[in-house]
Protein backbone atom coordinates (compact mmCIF):
# COMPACT_ATOMS: atom_id res chain seq x y z
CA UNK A 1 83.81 -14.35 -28.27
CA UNK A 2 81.80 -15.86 -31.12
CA UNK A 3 78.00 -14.71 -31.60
CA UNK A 4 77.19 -18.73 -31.29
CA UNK A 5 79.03 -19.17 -28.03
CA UNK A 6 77.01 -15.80 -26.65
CA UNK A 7 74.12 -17.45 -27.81
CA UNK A 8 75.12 -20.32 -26.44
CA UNK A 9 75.30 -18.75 -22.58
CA UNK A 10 72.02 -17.34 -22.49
CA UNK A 11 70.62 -21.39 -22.41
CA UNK A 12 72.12 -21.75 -19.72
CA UNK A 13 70.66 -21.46 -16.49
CA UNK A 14 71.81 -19.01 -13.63
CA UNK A 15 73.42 -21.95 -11.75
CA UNK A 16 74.74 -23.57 -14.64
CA UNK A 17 76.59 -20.17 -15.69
CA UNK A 18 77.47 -20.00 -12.09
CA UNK A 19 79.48 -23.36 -12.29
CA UNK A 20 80.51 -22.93 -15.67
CA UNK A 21 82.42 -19.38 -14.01
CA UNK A 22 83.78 -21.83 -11.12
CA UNK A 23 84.83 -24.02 -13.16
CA UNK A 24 86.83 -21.35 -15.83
CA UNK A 25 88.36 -19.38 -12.42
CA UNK A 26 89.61 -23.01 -10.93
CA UNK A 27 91.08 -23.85 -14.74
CA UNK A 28 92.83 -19.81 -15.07
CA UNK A 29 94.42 -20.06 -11.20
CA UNK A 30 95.64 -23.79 -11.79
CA UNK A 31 98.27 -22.22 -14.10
CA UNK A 32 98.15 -25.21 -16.24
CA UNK A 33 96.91 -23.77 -19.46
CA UNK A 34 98.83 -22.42 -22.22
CA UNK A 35 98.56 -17.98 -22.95
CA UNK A 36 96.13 -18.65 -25.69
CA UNK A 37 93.80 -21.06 -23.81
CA UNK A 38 94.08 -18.33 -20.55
CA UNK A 39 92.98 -15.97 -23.11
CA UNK A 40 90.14 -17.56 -24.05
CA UNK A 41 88.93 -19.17 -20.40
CA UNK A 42 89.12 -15.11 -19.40
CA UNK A 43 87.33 -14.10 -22.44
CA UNK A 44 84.17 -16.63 -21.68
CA UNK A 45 84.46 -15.95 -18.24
CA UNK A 46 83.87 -12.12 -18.73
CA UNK A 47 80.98 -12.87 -21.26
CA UNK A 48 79.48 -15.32 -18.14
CA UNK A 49 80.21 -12.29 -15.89
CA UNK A 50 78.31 -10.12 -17.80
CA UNK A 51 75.10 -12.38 -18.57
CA UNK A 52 75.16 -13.37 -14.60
CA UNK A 53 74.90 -9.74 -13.73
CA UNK A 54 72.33 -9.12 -16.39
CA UNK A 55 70.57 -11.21 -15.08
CA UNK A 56 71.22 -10.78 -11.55
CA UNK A 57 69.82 -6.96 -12.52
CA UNK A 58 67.13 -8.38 -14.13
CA UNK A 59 65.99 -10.15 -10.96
CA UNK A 60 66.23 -7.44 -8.58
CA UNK A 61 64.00 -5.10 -10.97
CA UNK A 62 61.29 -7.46 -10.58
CA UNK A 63 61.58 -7.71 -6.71
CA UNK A 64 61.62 -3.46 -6.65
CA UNK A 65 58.33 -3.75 -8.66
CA UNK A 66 56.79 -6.40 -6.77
CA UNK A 67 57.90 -4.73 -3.68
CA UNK A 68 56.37 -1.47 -5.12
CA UNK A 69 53.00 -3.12 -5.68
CA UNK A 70 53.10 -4.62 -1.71
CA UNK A 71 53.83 -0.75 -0.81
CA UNK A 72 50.69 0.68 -2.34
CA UNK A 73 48.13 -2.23 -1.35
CA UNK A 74 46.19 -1.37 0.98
CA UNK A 75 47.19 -2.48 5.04
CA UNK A 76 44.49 -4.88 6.54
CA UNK A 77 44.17 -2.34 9.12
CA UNK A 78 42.65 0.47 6.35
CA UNK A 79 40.83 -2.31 5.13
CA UNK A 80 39.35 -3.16 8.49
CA UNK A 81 38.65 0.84 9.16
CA UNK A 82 37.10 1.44 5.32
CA UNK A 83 34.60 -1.78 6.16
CA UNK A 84 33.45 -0.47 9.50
CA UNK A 85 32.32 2.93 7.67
CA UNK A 86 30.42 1.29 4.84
């Protein structure tokens, strides 16, 4: 795949690239397209693959972090029992 058409994948959004993969699996099991076409429908639908799970890792990095911060705030229960001793 061409550094352009990479390039060209990371504008799109995750449910664009999402349809876009629909779209290349519906075209690849219609067996309507010539080898070479196949070939290249696989080859972009690999490179969507790949940015979709990037992406897809991307977002659950941020939810482990965010979940990390909940984890070490404070319960409103300590914060109750910390105002009671002040």
């Amino acid at each position: 795949m061409e550094e352009q058409e990479i390039r060209e994948l990371d504008k799109l959004t995750f449910r664009e690239g999402m349809d876009e993969l629909g779209r290349i699996v519906a075209a690849l099991e219609s067996n309507t397209l010539e080898l070479e076409e196949s070939l290249s429908q696989y080859e972009q639908g690999i490179a969507l693959l790949r940015m979709l799970r990037g992406r897809l890792d991307s977002a659950q990095q941020r939810v482990d972090v965010l979940m990390g911060e909940l984890e070490q705030t404070a319960s409103d229960e300590e914060i109750d029992t910390n105002l009671n001793k002040a």
